[in-house]
C-alpha atoms as a PDB file:
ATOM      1  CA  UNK A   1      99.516 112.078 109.684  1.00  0.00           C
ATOM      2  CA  UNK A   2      99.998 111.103 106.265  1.00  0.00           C
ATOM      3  CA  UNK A   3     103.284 111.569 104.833  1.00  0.00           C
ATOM      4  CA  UNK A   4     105.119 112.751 101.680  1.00  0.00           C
ATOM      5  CA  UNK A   5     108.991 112.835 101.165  1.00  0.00           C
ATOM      6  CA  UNK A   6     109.168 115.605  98.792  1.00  0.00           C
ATOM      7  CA  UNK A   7     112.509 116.272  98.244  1.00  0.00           C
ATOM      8  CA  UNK A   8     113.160 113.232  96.226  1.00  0.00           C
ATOM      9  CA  UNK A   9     109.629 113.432  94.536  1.00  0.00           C
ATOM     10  CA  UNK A  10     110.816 116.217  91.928  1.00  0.00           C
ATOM     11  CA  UNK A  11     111.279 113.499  89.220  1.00  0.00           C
ATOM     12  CA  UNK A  12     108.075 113.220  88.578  1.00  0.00           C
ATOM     13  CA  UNK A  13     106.762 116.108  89.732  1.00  0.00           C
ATOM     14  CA  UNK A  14     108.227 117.146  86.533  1.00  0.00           C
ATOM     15  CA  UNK A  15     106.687 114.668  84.416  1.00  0.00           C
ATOM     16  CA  UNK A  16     103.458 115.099  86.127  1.00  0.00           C
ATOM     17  CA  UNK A  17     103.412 118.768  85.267  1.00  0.00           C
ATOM     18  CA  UNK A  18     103.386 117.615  81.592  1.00  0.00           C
ATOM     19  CA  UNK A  19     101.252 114.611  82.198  1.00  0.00           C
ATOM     20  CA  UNK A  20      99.295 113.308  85.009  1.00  0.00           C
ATOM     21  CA  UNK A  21      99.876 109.386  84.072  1.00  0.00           C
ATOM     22  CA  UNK A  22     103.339 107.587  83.566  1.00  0.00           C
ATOM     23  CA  UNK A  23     102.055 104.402  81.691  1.00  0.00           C
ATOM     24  CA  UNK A  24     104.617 101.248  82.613  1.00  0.00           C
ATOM     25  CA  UNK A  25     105.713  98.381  80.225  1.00  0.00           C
ATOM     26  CA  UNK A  26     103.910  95.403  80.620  1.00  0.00           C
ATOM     27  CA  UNK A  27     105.492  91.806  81.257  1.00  0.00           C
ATOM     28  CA  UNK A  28     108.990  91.356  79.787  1.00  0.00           C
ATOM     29  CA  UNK A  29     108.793  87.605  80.276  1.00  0.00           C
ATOM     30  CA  UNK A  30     105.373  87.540  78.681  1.00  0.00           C
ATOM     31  CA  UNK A  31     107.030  89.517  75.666  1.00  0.00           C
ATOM     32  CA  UNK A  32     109.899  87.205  75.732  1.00  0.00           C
ATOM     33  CA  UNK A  33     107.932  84.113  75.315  1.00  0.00           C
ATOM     34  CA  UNK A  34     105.493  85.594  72.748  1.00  0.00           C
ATOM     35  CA  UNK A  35     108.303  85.753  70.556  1.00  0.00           C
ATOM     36  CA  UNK A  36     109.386  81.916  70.888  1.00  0.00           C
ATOM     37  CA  UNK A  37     112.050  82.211  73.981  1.00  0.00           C
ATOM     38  CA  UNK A  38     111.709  79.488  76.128  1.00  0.00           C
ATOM     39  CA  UNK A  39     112.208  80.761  79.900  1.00  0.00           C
ATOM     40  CA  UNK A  40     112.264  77.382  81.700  1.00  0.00           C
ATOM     41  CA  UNK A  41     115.194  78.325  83.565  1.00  0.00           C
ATOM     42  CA  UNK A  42     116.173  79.434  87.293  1.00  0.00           C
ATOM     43  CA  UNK A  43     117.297  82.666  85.896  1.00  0.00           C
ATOM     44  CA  UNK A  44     113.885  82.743  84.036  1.00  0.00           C
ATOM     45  CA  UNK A  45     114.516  86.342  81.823  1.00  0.00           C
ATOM     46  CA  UNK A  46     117.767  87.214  83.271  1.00  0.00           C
ATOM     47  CA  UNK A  47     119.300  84.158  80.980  1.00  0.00           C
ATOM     48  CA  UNK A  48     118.726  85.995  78.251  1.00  0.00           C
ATOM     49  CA  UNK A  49     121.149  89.047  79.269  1.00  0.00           C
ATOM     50  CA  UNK A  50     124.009  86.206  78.807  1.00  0.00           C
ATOM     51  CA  UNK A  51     122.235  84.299  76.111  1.00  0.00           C
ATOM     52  CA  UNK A  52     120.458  86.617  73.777  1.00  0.00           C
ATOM     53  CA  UNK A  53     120.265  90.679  74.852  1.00  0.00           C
ATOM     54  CA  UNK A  54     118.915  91.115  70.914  1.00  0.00           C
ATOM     55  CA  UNK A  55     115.875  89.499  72.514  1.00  0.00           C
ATOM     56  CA  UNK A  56     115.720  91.424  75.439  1.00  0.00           C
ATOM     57  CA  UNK A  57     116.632  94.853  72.926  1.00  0.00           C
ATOM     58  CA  UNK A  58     113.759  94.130  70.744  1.00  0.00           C
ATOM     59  CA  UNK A  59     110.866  94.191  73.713  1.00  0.00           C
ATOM     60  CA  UNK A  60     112.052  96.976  75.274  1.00  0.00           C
ATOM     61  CA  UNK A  61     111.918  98.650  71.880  1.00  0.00           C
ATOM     62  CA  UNK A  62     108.421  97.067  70.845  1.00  0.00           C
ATOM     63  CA  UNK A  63     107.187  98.409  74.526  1.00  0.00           C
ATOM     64  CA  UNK A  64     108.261 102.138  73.830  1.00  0.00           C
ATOM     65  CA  UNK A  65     106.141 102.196  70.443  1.00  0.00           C
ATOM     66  CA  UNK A  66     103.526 100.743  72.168  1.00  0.00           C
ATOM     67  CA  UNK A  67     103.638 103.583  74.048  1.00  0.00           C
ATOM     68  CA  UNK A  68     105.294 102.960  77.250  1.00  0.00           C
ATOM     69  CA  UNK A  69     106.831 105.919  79.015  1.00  0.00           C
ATOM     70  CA  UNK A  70     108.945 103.548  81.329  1.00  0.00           C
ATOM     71  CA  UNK A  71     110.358 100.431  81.062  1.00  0.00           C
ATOM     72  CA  UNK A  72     112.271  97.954  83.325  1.00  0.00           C
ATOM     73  CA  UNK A  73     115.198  95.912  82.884  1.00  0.00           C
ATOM     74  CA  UNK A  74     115.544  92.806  83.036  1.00  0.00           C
ATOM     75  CA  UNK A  75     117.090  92.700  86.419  1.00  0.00           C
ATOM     76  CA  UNK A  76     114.274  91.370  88.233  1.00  0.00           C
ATOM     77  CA  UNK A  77     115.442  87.340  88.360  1.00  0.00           C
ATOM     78  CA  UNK A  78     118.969  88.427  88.109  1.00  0.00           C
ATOM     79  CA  UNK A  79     121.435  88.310  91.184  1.00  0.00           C
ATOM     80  CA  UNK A  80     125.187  87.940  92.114  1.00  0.00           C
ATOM     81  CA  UNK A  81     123.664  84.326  93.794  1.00  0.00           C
ATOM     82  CA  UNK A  82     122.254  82.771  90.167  1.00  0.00           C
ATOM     83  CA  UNK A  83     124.612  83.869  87.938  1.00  0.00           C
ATOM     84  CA  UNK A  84     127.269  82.191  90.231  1.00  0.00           C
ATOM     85  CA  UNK A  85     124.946  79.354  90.292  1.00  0.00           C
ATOM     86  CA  UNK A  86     125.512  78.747  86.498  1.00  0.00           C
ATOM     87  CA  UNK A  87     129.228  79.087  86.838  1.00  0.00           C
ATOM     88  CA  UNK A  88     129.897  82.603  86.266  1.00  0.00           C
ATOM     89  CA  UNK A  89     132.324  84.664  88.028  1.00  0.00           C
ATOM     90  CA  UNK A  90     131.788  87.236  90.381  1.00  0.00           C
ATOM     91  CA  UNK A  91     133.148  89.581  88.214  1.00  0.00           C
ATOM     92  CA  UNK A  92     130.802  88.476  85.221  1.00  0.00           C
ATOM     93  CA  UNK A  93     128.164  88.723  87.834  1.00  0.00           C
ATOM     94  CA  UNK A  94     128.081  92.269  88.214  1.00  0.00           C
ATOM     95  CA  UNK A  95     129.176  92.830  84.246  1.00  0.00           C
ATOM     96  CA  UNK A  96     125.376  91.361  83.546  1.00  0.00           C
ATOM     97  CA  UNK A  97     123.478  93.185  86.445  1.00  0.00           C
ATOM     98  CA  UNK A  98     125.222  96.224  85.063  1.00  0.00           C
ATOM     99  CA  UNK A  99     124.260  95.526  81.279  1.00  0.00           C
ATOM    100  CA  UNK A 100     120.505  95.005  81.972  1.00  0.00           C
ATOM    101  CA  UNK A 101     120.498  99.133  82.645  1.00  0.00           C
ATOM    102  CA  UNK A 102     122.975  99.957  80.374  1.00  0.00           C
ATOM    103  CA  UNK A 103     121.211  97.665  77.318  1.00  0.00           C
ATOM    104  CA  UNK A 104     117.628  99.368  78.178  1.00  0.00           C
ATOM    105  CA  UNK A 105     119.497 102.880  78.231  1.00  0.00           C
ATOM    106  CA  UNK A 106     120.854 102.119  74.876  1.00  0.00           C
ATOM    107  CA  UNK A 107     116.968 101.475  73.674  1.00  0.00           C
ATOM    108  CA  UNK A 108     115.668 104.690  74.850  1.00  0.00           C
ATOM    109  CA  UNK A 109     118.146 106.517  73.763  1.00  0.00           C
ATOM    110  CA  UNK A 110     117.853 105.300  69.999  1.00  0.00           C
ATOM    111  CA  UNK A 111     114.090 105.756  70.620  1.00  0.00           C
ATOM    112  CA  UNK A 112     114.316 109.111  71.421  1.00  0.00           C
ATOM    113  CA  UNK A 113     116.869 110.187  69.115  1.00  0.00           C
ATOM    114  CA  UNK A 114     114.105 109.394  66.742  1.00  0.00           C
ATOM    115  CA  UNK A 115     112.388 112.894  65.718  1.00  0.00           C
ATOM    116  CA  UNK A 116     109.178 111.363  64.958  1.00  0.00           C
ATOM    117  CA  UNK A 117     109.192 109.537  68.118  1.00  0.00           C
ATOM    118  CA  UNK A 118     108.587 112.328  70.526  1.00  0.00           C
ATOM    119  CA  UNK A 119     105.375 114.478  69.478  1.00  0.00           C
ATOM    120  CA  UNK A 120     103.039 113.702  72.171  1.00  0.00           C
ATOM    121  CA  UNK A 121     105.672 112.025  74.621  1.00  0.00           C
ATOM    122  CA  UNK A 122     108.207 112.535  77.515  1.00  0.00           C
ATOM    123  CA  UNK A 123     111.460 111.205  77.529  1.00  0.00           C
ATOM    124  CA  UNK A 124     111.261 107.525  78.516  1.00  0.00           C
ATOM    125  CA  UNK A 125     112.385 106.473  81.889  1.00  0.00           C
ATOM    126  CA  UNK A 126     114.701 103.126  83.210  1.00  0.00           C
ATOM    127  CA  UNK A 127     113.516 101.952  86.143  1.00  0.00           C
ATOM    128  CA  UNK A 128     116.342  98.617  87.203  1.00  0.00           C
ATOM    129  CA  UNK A 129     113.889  96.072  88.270  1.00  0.00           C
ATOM    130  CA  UNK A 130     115.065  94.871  91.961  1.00  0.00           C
ATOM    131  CA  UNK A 131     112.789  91.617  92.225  1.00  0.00           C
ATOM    132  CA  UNK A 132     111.926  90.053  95.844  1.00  0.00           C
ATOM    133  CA  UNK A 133     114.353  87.231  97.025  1.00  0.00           C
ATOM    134  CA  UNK A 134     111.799  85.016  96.275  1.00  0.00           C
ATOM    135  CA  UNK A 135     112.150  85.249  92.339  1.00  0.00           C
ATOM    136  CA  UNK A 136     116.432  84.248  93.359  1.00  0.00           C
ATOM    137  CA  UNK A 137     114.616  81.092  94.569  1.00  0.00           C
ATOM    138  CA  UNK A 138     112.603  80.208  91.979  1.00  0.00           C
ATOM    139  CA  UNK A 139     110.105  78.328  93.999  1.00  0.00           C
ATOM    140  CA  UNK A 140     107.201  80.390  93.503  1.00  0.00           C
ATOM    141  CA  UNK A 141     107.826  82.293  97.074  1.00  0.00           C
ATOM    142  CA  UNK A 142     107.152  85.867  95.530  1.00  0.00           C
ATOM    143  CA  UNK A 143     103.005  84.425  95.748  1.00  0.00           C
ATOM    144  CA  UNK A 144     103.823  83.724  99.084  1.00  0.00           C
ATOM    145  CA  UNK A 145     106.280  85.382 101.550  1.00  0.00           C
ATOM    146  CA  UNK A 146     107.673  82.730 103.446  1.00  0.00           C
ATOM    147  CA  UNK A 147     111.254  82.931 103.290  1.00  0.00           C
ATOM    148  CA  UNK A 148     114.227  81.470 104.878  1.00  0.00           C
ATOM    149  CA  UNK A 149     115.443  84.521 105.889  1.00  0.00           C
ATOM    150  CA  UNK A 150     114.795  87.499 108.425  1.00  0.00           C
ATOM    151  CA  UNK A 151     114.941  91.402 108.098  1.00  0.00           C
ATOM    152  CA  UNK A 152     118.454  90.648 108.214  1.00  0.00           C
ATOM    153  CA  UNK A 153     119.101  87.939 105.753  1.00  0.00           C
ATOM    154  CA  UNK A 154     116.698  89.657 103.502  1.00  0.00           C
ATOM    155  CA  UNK A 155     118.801  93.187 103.474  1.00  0.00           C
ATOM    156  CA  UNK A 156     122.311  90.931 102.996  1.00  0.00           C
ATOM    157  CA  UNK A 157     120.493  89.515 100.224  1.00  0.00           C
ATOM    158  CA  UNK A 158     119.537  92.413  98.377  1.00  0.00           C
ATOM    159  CA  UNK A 159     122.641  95.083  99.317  1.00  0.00           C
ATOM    160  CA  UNK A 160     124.961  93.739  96.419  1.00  0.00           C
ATOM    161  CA  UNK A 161     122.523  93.967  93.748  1.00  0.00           C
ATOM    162  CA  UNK A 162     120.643  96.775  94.912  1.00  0.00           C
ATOM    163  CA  UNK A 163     124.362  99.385  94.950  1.00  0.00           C
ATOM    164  CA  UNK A 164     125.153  97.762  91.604  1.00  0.00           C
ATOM    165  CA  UNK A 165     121.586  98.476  89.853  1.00  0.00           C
ATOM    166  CA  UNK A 166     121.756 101.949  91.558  1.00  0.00           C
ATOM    167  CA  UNK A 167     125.431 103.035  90.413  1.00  0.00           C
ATOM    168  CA  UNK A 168     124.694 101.838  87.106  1.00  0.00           C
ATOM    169  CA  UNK A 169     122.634 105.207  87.024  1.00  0.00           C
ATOM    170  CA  UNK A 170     118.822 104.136  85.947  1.00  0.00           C
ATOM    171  CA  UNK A 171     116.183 107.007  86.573  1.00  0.00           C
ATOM    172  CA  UNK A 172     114.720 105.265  88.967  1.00  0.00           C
ATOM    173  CA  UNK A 173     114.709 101.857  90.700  1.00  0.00           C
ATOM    174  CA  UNK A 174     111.447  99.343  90.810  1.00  0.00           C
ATOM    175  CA  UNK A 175     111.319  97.759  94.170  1.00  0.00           C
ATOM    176  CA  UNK A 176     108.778  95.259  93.079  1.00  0.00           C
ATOM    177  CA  UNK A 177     106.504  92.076  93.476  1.00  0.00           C
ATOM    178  CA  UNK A 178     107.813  92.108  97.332  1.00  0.00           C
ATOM    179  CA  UNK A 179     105.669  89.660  99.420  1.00  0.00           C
ATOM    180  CA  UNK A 180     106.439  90.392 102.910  1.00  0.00           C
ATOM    181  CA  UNK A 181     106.571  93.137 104.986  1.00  0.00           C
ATOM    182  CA  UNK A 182     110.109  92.540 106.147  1.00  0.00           C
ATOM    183  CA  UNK A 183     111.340  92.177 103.028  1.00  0.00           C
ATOM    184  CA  UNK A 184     109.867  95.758 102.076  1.00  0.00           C
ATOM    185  CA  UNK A 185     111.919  97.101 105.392  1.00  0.00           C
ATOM    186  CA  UNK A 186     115.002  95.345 104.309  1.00  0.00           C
ATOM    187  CA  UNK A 187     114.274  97.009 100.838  1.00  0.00           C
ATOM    188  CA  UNK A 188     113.082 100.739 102.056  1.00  0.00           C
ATOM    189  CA  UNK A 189     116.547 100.981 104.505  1.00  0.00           C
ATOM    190  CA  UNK A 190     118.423 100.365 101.426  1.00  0.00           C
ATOM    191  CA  UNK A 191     116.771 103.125  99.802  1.00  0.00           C
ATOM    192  CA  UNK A 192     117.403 105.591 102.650  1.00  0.00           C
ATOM    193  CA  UNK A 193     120.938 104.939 102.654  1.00  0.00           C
ATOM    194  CA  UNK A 194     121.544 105.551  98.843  1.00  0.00           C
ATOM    195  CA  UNK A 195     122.158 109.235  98.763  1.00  0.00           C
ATOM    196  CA  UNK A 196     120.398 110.398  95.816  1.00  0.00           C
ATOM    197  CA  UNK A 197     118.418 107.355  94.584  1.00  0.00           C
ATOM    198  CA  UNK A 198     114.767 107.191  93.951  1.00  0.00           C
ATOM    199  CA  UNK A 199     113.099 104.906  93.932  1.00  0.00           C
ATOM    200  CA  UNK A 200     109.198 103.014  93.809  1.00  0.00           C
ATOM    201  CA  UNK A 201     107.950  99.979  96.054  1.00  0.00           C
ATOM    202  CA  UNK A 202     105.182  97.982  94.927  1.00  0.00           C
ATOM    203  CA  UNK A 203     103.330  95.308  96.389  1.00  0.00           C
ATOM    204  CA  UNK A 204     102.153  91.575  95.669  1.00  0.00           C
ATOM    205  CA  UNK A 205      98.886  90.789  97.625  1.00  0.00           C
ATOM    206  CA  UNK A 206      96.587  87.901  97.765  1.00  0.00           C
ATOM    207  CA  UNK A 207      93.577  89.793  98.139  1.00  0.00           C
ATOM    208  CA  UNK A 208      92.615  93.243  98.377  1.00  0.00           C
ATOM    209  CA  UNK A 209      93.528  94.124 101.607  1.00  0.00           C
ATOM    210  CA  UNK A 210      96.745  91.759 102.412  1.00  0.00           C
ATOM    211  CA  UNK A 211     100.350  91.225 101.230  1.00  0.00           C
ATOM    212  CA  UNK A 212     101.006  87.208 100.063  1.00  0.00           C
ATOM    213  CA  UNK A 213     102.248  86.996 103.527  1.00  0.00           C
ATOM    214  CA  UNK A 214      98.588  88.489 105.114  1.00  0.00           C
ATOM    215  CA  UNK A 215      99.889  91.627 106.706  1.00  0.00           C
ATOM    216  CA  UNK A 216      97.459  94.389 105.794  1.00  0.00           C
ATOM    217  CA  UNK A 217      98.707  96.224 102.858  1.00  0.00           C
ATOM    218  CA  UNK A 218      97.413  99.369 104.689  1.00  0.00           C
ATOM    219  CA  UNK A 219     100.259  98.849 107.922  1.00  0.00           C
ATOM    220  CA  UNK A 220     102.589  98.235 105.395  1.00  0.00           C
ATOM    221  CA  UNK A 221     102.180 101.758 103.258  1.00  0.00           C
ATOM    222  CA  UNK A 222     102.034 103.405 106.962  1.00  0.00           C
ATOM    223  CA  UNK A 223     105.600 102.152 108.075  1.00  0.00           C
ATOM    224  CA  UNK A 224     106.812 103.228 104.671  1.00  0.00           C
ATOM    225  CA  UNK A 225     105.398 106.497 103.492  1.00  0.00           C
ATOM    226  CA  UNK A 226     107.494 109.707 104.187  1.00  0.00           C
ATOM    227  CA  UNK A 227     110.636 107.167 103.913  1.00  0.00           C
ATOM    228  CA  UNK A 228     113.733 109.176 102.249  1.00  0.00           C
ATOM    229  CA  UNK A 229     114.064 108.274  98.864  1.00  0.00           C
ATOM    230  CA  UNK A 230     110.642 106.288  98.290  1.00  0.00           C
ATOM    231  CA  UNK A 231     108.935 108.285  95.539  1.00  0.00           C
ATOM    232  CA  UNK A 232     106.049 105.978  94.574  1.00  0.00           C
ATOM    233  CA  UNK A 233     104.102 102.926  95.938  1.00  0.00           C
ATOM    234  CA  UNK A 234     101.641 100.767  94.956  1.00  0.00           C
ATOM    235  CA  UNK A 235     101.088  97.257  93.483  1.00  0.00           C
ATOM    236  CA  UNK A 236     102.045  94.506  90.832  1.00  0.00           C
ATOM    237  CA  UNK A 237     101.827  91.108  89.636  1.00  0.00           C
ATOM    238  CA  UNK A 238      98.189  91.085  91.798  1.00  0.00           C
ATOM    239  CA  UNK A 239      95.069  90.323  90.154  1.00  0.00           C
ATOM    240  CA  UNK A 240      93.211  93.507  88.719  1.00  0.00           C
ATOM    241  CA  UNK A 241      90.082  92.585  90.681  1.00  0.00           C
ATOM    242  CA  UNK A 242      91.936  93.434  93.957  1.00  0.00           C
ATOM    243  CA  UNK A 243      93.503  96.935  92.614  1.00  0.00           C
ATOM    244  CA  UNK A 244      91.052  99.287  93.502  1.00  0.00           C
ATOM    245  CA  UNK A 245      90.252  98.407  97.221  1.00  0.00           C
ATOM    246  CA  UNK A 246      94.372  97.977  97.929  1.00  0.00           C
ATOM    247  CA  UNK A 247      94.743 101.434  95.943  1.00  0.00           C
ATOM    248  CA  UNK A 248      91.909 102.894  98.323  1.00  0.00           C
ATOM    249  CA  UNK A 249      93.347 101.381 101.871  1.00  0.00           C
ATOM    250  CA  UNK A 250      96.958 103.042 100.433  1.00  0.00           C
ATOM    251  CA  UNK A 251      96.081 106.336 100.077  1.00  0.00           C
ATOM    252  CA  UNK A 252      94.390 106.474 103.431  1.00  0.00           C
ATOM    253  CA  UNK A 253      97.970 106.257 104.750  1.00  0.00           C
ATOM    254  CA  UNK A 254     100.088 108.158 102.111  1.00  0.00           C
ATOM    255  CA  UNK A 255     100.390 111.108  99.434  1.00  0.00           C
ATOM    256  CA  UNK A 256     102.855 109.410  97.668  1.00  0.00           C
ATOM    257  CA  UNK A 257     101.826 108.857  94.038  1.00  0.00           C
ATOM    258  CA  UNK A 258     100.510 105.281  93.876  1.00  0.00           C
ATOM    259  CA  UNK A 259     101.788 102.242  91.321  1.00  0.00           C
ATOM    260  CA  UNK A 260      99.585  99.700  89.646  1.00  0.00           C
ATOM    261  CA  UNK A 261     100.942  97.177  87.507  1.00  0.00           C
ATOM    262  CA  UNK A 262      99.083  93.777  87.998  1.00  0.00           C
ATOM    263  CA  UNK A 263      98.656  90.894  86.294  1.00  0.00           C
ATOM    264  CA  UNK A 264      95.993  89.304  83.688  1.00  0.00           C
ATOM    265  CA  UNK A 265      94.578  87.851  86.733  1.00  0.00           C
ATOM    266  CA  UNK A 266      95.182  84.491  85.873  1.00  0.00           C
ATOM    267  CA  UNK A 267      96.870  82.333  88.314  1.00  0.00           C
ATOM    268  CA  UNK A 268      99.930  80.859  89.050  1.00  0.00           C
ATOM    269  CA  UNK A 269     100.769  77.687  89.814  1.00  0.00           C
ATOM    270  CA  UNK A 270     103.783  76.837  91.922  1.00  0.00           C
ATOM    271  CA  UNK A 271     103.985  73.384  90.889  1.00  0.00           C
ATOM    272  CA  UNK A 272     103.030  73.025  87.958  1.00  0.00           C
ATOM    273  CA  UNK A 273     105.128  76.808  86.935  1.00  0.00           C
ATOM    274  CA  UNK A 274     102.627  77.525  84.851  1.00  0.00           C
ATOM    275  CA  UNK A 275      99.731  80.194  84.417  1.00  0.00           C
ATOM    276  CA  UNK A 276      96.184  78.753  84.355  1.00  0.00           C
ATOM    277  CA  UNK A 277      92.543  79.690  84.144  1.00  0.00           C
ATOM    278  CA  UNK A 278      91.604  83.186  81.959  1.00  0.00           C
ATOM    279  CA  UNK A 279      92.152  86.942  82.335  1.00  0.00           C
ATOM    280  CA  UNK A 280      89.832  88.489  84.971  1.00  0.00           C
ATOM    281  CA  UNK A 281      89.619  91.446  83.782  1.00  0.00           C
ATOM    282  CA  UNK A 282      91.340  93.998  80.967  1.00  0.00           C
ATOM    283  CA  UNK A 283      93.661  96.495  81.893  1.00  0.00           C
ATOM    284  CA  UNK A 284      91.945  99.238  79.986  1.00  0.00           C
ATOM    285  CA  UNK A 285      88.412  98.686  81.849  1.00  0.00           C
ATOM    286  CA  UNK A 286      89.881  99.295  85.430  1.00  0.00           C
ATOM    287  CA  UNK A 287      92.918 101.707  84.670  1.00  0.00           C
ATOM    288  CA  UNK A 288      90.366 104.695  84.661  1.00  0.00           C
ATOM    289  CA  UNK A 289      89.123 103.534  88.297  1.00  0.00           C
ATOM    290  CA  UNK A 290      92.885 103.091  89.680  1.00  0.00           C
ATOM    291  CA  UNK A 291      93.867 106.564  88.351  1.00  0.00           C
ATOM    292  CA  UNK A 292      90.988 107.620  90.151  1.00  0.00           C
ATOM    293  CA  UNK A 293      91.881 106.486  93.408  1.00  0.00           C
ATOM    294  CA  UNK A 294      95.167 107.861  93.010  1.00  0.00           C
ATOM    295  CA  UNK A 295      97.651 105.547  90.934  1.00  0.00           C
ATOM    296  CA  UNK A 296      99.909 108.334  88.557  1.00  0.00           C
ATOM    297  CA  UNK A 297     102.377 104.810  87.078  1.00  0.00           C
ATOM    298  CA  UNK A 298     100.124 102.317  85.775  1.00  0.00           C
ATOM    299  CA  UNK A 299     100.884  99.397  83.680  1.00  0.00           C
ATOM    300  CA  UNK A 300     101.014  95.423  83.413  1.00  0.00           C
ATOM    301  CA  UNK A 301     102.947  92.559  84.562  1.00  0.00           C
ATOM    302  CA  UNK A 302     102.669  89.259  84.022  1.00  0.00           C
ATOM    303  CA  UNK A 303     100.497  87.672  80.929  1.00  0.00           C
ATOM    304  CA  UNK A 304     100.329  91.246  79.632  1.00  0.00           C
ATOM    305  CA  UNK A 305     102.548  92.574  76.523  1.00  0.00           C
ATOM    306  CA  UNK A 306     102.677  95.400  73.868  1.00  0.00           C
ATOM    307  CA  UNK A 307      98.868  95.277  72.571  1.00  0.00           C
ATOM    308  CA  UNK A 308      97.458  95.826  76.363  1.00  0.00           C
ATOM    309  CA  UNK A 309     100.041  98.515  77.034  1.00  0.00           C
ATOM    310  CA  UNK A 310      99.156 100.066  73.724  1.00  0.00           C
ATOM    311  CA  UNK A 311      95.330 100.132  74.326  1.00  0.00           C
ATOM    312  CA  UNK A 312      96.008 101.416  77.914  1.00  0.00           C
ATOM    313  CA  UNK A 313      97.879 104.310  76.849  1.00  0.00           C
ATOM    314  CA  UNK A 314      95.152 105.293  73.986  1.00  0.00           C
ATOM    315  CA  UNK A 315      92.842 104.821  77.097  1.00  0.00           C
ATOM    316  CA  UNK A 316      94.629 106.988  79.281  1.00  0.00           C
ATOM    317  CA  UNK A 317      95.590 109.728  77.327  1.00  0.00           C
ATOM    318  CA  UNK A 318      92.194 110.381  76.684  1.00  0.00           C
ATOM    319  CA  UNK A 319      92.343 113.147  79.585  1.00  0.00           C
ATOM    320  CA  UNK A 320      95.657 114.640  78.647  1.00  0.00           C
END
């Protein structure tokens, strides 16, 4: 039987009885490097919490009047592990997980405190991005799923960060671009044990049926839906082409509202750390066929910044 927790599904219950979409942000390191910030670094976006926040200010701000009604901090590269790595205390360590909600918070607040900034709009949500151990690595891993660690290893991993991100008192976290299914276990038993927290789980896949790591995204939603404290689920950082099919085998296992945030389409290249070959397809032509099959927080990830997520909302609010 398909499952819904519904006591920690009021959030946006709310929002959806005002509006049946939540449109996402689109890539922050894709924003980043638009505007000339070089990101050749382990810590990839999360340098620029230490280095630069002004940067890091001014796309979450540019993302909000491009219409996004959520957006993500840049939390997703950062851990207790890499910061340490570049010399920084433990101390300092949690200072800078801490400030990626706490800068983002500051955004939306100034957004909203702007009158002419709310006609049309709900308050904007912070979801603390929790990215896959694989993006701690910095090997390209979170395209494939095989790790060094277990279950085990993989919940160790992701405990600190995950009680820091949550106490620093986001909306919502983003569980996202996980590979594996054990590392969306590890992940989802955090969740249950955070009295209180909400959060969504999304997906990378390699095709439209299978996580990177080729279990079938459908067993995966199965062992997760109706799991306390999981109030969306979906997909990101996959190409577009493979939404609607992975949307499709999803809902045949959940009622949970479904997440689609996926990338240009273009591919990544592990060792080259680049992006190559075109977009596939454009957000706006597909969004319509994702909401259909069930996806209520849709947006972009990588190679996608503030002009798609500004023609995606016109294209979505068409219905509301």
């Amino acid at each position: 039987m398909r499952a819904r927790d519904m006591a920690s599904s009021s959030l946006l219950d709310r929002i959806f009885a005002v509006q049946d979409v939540i449109v996402l942000d689109g890539g922050l390191a894709t924003a980043l490097e638009s505007l000339g910030h070089d990101l050749s670094d382990r810590l990839w976006s999360a340098r620029l919490l230490l280095d630069d926040p002004n940067a890091i200010r001014e796309v979450h701000r540019r993302y909000l009047e491009a219409g996004a009604d959520c957006i993500t901090t840049a939390s997703y590269q950062a851990s207790i592990e890499g910061f340490m790595g570049r010399g920084l205390t433990r101390a300092r360590s949690v200072e800078l997980l801490q400030f990626s909600v706490e800068l983002a918070m500051q955004v939306r607040d100034d957004f909203w405190a702007v009158e002419r900034n709310r006609p049309g709009r709900i308050r904007p949500l912070i979801a603390a991005s929790i990215g896959p151990y694989g993006a701690y690595l910095a090997n390209g891993a979170e395209y494939t799923g095989r790790y060094d660690l277990d279950e085990e290893g993989l919940y160790a991993f992701h405990q600190p960060r995950f009680e820091i991100l949550a106490d620093a008192g986001p909306d919502l976290l983003a569980c996202e671009t996980i590979p594996s299914q054990s590392e969306g276990r590890a992940l989802a038993r955090l969740v249950e044990q955070a009295p209180g927290v909400r959060a969504w789980m999304s997906f990378s896949c390699r095709d439209g049926h299978h996580l990177c790591d080729g279990t079938p995204f459908g067993e995966v939603i199965r062992g997760l839906s109706g799991r306390h404290g999981i109030v969306a689920i979906g997909v990101n950082c996959t190409a577009p082409q493979h939404v609607a099919s992975l949307l499709e085998d999803a809902r045949g296992e959940t009622d949970l509202p479904l997440v689609a945030y996926p990338n240009s389409g273009e591919v990544y290249n592990v060792s080259a750390h680049g992006w190559s070959g075109g977009p596939s397809t454009r957000l706006t032509d597909e969004a319509p066929r994702w909401r259909a099959a069930g996806a209520r927080l849709i947006g972009g990830c990588c190679r996608t910044g503030f002009d798609d997520i500004r023609a995606l909302r016109e294209r979505l609010m068409r219905r509301t």
